[in-house]
PDB file of N, CA and C in Angstrom:
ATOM      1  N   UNK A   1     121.253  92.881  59.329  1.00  0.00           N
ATOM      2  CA  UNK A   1     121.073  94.244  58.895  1.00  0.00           C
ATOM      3  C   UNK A   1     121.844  94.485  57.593  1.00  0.00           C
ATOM      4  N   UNK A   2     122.930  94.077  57.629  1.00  0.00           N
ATOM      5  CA  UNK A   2     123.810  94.006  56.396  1.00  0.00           C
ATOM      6  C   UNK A   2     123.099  93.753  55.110  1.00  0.00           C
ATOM      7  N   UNK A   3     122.847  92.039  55.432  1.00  0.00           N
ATOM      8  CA  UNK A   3     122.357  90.737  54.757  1.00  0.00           C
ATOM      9  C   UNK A   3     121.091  92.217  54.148  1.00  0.00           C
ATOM     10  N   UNK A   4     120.846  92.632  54.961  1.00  0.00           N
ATOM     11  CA  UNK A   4     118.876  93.759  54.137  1.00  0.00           C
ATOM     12  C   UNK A   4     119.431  94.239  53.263  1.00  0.00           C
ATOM     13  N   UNK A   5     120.874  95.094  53.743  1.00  0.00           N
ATOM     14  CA  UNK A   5     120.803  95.637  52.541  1.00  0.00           C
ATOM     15  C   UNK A   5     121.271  95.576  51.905  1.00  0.00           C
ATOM     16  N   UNK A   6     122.180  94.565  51.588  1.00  0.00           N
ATOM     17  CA  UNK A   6     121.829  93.555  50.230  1.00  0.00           C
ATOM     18  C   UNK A   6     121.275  93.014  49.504  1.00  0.00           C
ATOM     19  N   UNK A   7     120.227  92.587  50.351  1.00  0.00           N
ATOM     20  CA  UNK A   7     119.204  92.487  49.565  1.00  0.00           C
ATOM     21  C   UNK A   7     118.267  93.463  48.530  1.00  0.00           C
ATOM     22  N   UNK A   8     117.800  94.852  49.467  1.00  0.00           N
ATOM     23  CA  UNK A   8     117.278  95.901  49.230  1.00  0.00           C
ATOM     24  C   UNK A   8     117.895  96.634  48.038  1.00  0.00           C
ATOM     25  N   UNK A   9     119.359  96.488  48.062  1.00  0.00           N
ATOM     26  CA  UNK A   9     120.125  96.996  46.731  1.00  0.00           C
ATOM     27  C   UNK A   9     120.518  96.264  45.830  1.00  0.00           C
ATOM     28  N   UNK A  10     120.400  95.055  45.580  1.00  0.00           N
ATOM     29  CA  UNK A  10     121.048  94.031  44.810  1.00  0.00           C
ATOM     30  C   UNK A  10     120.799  94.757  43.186  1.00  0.00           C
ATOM     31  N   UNK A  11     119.897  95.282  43.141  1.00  0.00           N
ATOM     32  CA  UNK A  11     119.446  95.330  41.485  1.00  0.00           C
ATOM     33  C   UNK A  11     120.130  96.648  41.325  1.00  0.00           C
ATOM     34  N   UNK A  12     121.011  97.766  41.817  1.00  0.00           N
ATOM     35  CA  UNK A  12     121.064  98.453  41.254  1.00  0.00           C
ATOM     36  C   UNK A  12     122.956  98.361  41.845  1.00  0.00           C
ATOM     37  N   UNK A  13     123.390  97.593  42.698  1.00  0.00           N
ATOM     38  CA  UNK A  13     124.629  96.835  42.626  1.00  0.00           C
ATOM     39  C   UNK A  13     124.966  95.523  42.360  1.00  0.00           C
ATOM     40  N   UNK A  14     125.971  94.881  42.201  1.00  0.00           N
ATOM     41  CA  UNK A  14     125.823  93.352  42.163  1.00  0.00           C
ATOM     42  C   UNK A  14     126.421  92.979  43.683  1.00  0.00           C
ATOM     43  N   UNK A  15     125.852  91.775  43.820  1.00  0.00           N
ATOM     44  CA  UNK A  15     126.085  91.308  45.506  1.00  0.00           C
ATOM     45  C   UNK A  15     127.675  91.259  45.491  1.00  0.00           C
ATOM     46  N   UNK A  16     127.985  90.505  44.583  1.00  0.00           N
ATOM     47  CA  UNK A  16     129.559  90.609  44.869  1.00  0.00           C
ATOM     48  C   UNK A  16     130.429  92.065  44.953  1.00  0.00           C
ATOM     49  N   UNK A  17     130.039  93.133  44.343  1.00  0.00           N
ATOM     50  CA  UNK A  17     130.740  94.489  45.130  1.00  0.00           C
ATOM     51  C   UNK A  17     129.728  94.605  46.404  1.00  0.00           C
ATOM     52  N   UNK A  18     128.237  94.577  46.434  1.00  0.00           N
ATOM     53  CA  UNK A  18     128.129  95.147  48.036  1.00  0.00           C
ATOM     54  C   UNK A  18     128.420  94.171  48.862  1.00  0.00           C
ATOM     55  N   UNK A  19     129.136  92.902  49.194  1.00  0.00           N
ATOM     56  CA  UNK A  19     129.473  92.241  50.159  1.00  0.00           C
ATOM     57  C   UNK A  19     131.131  92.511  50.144  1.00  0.00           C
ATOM     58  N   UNK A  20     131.666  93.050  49.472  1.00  0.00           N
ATOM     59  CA  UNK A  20     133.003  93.294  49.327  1.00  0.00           C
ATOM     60  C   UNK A  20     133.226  94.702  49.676  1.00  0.00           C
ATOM     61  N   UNK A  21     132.004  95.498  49.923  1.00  0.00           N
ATOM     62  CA  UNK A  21     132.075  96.904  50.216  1.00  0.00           C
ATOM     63  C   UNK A  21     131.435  96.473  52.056  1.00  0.00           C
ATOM     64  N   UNK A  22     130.725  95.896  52.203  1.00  0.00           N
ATOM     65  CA  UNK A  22     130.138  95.717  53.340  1.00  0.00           C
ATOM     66  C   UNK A  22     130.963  94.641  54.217  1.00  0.00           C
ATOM     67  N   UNK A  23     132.199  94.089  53.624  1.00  0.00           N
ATOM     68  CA  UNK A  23     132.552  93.320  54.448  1.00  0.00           C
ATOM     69  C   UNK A  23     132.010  91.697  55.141  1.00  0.00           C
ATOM     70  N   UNK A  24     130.865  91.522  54.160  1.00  0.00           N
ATOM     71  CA  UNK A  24     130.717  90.091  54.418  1.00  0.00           C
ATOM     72  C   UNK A  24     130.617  89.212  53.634  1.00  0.00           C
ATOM     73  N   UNK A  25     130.516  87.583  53.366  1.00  0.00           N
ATOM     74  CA  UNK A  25     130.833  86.825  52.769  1.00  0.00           C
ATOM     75  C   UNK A  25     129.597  86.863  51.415  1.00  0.00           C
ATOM     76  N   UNK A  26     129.782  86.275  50.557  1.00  0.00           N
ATOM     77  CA  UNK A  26     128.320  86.282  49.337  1.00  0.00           C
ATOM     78  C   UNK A  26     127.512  85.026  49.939  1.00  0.00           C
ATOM     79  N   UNK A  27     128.455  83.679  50.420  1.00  0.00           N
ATOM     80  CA  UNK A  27     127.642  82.641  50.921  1.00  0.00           C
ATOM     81  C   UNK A  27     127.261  82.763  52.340  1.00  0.00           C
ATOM     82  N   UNK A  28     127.502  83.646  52.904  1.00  0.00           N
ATOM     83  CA  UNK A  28     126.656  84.127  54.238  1.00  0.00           C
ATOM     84  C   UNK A  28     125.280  84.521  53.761  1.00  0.00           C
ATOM     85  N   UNK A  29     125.302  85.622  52.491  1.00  0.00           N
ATOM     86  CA  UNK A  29     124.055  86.218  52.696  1.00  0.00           C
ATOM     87  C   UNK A  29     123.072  85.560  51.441  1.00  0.00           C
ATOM     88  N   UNK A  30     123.884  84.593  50.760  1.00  0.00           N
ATOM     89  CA  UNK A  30     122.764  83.672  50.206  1.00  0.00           C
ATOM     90  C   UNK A  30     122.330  82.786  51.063  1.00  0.00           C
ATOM     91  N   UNK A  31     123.618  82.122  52.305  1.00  0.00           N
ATOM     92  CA  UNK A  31     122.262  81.462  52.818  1.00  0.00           C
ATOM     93  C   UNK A  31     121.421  82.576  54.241  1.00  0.00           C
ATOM     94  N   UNK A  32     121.981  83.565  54.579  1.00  0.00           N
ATOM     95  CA  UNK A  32     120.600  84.177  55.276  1.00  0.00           C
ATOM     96  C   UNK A  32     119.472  84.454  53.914  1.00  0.00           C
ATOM     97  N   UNK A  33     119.645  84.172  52.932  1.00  0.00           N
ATOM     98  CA  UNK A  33     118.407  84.396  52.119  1.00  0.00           C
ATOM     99  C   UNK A  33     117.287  83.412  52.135  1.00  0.00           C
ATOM    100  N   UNK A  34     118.669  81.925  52.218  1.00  0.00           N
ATOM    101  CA  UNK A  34     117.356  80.683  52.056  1.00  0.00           C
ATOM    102  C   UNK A  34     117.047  80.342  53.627  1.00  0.00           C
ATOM    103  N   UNK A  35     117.240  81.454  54.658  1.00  0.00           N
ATOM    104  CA  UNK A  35     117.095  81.045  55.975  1.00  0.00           C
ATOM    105  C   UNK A  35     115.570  80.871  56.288  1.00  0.00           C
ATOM    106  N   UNK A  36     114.587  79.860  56.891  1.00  0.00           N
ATOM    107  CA  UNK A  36     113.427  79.822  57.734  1.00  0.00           C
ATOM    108  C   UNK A  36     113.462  80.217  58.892  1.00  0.00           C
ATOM    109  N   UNK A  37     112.445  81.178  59.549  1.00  0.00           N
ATOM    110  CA  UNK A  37     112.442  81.436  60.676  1.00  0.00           C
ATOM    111  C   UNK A  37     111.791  80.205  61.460  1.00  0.00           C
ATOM    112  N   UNK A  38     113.098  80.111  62.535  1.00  0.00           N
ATOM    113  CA  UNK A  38     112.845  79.023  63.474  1.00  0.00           C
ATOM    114  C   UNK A  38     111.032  78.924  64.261  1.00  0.00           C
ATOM    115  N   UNK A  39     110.558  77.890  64.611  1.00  0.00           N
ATOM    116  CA  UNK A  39     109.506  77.646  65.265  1.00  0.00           C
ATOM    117  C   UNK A  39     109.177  78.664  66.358  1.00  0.00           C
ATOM    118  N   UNK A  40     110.409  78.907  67.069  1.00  0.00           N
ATOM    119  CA  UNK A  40     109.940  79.929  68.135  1.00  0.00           C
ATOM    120  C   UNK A  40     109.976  81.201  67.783  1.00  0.00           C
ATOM    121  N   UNK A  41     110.898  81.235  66.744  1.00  0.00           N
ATOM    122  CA  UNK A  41     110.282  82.364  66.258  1.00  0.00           C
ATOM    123  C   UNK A  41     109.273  82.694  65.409  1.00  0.00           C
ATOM    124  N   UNK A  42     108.746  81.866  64.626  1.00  0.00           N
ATOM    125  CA  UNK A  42     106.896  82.023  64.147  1.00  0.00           C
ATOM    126  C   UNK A  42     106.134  81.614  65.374  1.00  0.00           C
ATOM    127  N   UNK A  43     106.315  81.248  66.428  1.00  0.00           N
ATOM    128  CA  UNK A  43     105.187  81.065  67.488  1.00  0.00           C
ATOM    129  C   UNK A  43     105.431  82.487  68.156  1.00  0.00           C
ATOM    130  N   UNK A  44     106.468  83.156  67.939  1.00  0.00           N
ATOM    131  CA  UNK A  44     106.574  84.536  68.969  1.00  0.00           C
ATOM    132  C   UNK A  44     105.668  85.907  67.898  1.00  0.00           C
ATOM    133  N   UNK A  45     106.127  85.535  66.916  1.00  0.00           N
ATOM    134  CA  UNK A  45     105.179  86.512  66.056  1.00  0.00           C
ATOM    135  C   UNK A  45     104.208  86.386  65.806  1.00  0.00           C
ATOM    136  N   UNK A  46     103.418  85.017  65.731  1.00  0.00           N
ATOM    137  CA  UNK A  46     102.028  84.713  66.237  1.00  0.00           C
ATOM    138  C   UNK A  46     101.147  85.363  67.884  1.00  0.00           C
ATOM    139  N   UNK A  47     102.256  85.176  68.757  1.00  0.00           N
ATOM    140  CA  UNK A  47     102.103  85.298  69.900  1.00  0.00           C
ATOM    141  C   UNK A  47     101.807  87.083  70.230  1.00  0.00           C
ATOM    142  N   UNK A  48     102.942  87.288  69.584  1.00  0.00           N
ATOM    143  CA  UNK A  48     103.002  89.083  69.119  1.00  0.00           C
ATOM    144  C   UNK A  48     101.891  89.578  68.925  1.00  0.00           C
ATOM    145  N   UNK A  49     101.684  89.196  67.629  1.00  0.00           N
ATOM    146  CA  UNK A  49      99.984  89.564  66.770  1.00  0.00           C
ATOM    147  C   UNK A  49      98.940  89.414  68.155  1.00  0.00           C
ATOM    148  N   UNK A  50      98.756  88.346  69.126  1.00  0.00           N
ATOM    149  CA  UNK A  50      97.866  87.733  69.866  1.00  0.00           C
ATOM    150  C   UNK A  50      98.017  89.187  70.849  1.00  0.00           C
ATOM    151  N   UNK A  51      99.235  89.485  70.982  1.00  0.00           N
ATOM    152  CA  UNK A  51      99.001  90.648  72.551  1.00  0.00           C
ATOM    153  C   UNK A  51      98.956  91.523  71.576  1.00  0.00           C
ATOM    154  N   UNK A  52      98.956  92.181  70.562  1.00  0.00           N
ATOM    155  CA  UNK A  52      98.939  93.449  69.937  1.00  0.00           C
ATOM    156  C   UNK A  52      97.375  94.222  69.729  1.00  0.00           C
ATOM    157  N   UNK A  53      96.567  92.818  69.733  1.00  0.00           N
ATOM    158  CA  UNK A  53      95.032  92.635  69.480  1.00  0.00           C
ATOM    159  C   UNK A  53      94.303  92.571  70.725  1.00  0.00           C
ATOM    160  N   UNK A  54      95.176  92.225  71.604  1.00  0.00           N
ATOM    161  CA  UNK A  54      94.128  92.193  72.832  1.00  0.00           C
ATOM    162  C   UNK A  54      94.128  93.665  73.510  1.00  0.00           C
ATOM    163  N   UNK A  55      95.526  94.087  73.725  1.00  0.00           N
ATOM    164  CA  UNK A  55      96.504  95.135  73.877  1.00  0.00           C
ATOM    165  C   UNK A  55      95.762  96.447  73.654  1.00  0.00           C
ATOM    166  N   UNK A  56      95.374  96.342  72.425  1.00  0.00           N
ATOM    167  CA  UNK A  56      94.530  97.313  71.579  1.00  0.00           C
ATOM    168  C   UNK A  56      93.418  97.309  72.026  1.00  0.00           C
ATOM    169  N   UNK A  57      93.085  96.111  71.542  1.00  0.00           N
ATOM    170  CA  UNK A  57      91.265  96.265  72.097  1.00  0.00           C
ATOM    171  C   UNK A  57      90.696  96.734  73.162  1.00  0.00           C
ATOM    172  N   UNK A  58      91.755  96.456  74.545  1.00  0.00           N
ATOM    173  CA  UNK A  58      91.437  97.216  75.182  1.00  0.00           C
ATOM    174  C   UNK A  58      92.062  98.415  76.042  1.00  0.00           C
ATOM    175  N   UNK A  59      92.256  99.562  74.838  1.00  0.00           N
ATOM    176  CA  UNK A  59      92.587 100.463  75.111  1.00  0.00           C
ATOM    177  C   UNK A  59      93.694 100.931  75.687  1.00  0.00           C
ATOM    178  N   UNK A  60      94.866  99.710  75.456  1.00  0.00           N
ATOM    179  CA  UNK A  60      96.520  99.933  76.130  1.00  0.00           C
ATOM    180  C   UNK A  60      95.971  99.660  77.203  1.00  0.00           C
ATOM    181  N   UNK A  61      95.298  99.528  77.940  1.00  0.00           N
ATOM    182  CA  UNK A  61      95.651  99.240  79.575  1.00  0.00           C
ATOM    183  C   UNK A  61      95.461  98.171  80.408  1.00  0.00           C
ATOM    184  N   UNK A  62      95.433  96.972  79.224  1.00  0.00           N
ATOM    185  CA  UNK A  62      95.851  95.608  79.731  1.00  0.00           C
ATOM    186  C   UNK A  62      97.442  95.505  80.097  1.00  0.00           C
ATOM    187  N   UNK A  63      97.823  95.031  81.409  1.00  0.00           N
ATOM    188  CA  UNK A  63      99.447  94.583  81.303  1.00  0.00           C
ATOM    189  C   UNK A  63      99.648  93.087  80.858  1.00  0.00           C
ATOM    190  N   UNK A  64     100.150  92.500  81.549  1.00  0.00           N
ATOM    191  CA  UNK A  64     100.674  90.890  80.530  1.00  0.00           C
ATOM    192  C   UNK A  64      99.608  90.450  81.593  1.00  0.00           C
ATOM    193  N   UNK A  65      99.693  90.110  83.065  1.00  0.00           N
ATOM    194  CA  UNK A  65      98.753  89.534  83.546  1.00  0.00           C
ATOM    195  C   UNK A  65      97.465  89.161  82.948  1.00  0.00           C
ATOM    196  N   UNK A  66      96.455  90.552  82.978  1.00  0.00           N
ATOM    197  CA  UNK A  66      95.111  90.450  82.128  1.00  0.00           C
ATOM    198  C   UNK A  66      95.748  89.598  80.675  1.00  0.00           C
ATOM    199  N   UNK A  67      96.485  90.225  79.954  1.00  0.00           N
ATOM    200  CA  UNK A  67      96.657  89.416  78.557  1.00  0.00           C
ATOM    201  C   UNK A  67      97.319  88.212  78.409  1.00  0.00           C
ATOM    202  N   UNK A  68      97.864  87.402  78.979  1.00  0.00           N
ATOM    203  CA  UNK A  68      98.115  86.266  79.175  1.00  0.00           C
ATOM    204  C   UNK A  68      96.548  85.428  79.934  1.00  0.00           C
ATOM    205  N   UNK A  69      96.108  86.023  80.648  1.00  0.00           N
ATOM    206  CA  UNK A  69      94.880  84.911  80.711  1.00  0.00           C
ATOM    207  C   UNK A  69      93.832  85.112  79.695  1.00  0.00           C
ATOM    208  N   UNK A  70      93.738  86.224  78.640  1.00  0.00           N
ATOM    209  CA  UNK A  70      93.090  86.207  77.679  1.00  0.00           C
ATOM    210  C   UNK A  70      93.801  85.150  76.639  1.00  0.00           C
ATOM    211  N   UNK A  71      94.704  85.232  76.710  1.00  0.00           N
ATOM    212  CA  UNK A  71      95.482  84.282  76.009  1.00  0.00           C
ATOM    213  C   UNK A  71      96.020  82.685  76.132  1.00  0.00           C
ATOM    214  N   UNK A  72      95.617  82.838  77.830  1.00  0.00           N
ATOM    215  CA  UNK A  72      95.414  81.400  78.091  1.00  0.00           C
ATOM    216  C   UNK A  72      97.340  80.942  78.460  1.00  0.00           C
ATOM    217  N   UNK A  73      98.072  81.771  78.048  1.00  0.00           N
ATOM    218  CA  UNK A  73      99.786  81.403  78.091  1.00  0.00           C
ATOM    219  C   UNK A  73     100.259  82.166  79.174  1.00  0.00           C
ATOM    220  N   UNK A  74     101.867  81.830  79.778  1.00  0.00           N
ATOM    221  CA  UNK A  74     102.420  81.561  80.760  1.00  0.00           C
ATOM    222  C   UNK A  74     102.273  83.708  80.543  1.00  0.00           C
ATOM    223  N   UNK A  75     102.377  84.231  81.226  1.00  0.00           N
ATOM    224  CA  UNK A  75     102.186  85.716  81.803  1.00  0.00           C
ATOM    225  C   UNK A  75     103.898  86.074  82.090  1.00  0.00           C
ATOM    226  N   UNK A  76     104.651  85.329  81.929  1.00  0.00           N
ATOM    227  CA  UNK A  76     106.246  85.501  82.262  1.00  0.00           C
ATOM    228  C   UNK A  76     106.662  86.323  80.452  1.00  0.00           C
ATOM    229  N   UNK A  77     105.878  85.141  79.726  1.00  0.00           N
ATOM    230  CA  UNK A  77     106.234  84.859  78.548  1.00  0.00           C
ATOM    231  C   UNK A  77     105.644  86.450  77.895  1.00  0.00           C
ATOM    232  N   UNK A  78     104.555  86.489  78.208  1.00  0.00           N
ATOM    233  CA  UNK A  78     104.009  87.612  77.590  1.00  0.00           C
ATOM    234  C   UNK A  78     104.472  88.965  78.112  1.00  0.00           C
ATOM    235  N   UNK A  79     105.029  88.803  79.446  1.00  0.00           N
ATOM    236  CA  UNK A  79     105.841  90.141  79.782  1.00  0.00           C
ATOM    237  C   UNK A  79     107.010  90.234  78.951  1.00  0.00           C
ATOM    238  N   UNK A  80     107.899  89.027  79.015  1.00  0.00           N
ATOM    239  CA  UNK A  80     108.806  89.287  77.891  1.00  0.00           C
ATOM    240  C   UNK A  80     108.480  89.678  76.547  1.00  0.00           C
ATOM    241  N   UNK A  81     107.819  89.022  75.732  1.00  0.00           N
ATOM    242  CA  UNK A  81     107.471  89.475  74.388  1.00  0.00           C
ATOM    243  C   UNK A  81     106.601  91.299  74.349  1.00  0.00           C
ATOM    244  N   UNK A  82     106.036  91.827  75.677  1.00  0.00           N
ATOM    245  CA  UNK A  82     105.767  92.837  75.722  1.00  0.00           C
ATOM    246  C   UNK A  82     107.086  94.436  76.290  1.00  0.00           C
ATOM    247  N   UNK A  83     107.533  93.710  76.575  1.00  0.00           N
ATOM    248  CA  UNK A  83     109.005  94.325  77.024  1.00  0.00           C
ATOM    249  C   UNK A  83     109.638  94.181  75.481  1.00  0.00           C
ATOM    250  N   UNK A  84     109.765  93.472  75.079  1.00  0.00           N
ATOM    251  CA  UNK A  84     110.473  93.703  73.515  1.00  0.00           C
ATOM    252  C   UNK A  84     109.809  94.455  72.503  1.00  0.00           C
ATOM    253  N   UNK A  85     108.161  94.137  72.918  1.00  0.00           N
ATOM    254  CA  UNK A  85     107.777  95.149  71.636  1.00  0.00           C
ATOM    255  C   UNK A  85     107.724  96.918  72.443  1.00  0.00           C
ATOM    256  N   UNK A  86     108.116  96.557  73.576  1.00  0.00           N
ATOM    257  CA  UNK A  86     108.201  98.089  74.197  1.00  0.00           C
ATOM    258  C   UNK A  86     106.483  98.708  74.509  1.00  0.00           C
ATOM    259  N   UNK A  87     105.941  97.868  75.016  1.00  0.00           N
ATOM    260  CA  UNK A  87     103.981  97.826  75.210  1.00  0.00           C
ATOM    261  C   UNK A  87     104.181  98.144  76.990  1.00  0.00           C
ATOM    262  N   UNK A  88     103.799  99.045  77.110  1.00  0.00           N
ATOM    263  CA  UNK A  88     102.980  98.987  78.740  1.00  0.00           C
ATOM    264  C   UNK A  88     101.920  99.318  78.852  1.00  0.00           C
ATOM    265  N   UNK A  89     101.276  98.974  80.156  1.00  0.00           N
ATOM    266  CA  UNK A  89      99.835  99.136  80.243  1.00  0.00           C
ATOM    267  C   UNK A  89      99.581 100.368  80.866  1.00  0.00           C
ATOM    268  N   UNK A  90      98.805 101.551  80.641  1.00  0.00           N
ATOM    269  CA  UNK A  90      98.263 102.555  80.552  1.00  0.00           C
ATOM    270  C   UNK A  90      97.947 102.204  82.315  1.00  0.00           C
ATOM    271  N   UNK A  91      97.999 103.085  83.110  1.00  0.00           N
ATOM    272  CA  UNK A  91      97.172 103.388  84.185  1.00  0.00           C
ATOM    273  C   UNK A  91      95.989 104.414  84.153  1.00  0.00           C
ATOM    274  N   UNK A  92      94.639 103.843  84.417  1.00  0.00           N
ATOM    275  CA  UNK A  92      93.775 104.643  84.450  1.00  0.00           C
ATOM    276  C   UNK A  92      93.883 105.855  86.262  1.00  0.00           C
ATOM    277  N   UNK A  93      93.657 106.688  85.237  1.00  0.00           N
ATOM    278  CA  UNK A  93      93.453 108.055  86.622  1.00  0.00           C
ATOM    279  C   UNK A  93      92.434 107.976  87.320  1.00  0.00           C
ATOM    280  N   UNK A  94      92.955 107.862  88.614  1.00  0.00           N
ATOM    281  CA  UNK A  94      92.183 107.672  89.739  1.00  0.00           C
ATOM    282  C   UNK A  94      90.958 108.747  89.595  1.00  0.00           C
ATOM    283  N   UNK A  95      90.044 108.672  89.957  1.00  0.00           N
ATOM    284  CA  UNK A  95      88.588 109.156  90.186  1.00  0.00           C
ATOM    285  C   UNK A  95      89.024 110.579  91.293  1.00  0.00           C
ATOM    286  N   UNK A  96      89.080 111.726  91.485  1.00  0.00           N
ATOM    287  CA  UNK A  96      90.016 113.031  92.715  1.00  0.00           C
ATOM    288  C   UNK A  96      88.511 113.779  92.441  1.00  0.00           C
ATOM    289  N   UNK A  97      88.124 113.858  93.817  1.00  0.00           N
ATOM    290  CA  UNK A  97      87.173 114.739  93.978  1.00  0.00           C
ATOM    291  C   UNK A  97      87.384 116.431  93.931  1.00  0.00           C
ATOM    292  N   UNK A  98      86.927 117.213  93.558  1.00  0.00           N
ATOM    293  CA  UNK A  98      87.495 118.257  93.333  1.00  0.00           C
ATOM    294  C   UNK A  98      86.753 119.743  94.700  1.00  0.00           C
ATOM    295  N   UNK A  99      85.135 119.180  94.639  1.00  0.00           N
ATOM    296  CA  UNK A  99      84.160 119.908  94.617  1.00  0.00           C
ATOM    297  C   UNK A  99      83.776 119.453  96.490  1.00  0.00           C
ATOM    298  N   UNK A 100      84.501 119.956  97.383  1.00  0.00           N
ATOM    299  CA  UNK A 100      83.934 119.804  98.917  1.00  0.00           C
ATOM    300  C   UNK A 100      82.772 120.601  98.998  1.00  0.00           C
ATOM    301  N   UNK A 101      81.643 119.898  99.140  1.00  0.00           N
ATOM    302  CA  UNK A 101      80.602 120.472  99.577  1.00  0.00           C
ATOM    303  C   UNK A 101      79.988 120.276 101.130  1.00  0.00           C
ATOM    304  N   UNK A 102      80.605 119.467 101.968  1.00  0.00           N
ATOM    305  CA  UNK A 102      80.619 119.640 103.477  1.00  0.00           C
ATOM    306  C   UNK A 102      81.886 120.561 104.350  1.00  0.00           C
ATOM    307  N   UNK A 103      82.210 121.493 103.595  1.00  0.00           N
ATOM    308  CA  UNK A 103      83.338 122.465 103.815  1.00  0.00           C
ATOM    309  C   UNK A 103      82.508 123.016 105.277  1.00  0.00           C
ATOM    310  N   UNK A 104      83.194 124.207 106.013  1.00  0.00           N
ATOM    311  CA  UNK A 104      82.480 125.124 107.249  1.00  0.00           C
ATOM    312  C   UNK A 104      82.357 126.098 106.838  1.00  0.00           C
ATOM    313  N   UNK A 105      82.731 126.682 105.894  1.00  0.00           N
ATOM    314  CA  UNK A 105      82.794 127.864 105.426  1.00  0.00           C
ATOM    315  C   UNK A 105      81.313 128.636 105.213  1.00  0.00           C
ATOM    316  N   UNK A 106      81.171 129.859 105.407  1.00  0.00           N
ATOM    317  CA  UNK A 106      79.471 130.346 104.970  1.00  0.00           C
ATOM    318  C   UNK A 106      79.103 130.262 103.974  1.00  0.00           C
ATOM    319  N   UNK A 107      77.955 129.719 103.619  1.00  0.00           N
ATOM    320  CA  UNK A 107      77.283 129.753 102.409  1.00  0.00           C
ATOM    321  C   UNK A 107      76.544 131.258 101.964  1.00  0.00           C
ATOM    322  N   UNK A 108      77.002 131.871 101.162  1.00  0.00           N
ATOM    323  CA  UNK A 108      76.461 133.553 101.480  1.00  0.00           C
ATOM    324  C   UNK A 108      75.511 133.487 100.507  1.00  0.00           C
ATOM    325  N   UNK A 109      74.444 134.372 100.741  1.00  0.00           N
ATOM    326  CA  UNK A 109      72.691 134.408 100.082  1.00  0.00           C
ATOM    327  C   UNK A 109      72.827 135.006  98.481  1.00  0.00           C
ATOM    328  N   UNK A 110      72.232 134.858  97.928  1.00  0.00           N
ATOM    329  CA  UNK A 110      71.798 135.439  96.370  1.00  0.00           C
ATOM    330  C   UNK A 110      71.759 136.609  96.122  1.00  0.00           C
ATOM    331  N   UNK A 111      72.358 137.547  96.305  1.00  0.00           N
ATOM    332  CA  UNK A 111      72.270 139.433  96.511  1.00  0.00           C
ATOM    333  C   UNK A 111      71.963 139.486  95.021  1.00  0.00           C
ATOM    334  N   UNK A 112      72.164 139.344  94.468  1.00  0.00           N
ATOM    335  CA  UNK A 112      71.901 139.839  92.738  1.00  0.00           C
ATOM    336  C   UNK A 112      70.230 139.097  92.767  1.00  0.00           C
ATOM    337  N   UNK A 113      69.679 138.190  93.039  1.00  0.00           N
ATOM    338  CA  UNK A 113      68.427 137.298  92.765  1.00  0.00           C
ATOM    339  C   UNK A 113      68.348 137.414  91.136  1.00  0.00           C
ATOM    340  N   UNK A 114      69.446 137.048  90.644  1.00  0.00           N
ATOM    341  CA  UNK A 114      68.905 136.861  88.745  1.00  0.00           C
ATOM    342  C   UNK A 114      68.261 135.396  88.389  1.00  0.00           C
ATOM    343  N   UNK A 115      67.477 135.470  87.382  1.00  0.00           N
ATOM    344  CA  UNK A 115      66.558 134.746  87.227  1.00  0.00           C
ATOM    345  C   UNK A 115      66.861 134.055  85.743  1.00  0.00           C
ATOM    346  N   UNK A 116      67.286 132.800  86.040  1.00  0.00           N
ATOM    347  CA  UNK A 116      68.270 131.982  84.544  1.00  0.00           C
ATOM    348  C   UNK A 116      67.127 131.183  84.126  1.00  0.00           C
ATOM    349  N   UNK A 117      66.407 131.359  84.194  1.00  0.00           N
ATOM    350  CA  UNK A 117      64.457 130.485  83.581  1.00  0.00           C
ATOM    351  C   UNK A 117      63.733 131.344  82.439  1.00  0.00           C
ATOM    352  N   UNK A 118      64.294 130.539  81.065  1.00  0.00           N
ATOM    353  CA  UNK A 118      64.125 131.381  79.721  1.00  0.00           C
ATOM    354  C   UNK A 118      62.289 130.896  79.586  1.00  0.00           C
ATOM    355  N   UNK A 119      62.237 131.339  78.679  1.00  0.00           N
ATOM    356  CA  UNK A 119      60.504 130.861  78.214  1.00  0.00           C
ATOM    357  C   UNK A 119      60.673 130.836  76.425  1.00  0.00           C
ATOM    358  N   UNK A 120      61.698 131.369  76.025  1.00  0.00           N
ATOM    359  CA  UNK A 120      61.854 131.049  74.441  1.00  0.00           C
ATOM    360  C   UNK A 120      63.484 131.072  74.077  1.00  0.00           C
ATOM    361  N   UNK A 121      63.751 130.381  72.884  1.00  0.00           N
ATOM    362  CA  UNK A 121      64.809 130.448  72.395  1.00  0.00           C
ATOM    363  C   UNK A 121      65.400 131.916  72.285  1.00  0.00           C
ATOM    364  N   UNK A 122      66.909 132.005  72.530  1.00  0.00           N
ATOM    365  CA  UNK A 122      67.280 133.838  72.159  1.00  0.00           C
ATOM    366  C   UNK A 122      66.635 134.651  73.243  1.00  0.00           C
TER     367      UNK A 122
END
């Protein structure tokens, strides 16, 4: 976090006051500059991208299960990497009937008899 923003400000400080204001070394944050991200970590941001797309596509409410066998990888793995990006799967709302139409109650007759059968527009 530091190492950023050092980086991010370098041109309008020189590294040697913001590492002397920030408290860390200049050859720390030249070499986090020439650092490669390790293998597992380009296979996790690959992996990332992979649940972000499936994730999406269908509508947040895949959990890792479904997206790990779309993905073909271990479902442990993809809960973790989904727990880090902070992803859960949506629960769809149950189907709740609202409308009892075998109730006991009386069905009471048409007293008004209005007649909702137009023959023209207006």
């Amino acid at each position: 976090m530091r190492y950023a923003f050092v980086q991010n400000n370098k041109q309008a400080f020189s590294v040697k006051l913001l590492s002397k204001v920030l408290k860390v070394s200049r050859s720390g944050y030249y070499d986090w500059q020439r650092h490669k991200p390790s293998k597992r970590a380009q296979a996790n941001k690959h992996l990332d991208e992979g649940i972000m797309e499936v994730y999406h596509r269908h509508k947040r409410r895949y959990g890792s299960p479904r997206i790990a066998c779309q993905l073909q990888i271990s479902h442990t793995r993809v809960a973790r990497r989904m727990k880090v990006m902070g992803l859960k799967a949506i629960a769809r709302k149950k189907f709740r009937v609202t409308t009892d139409s075998g109730h006991v109650k009386p069905v009471y007759d048409n007293v008004l008899k209005r007649n909702f059968v137009t023959t023209a527009l207006n």
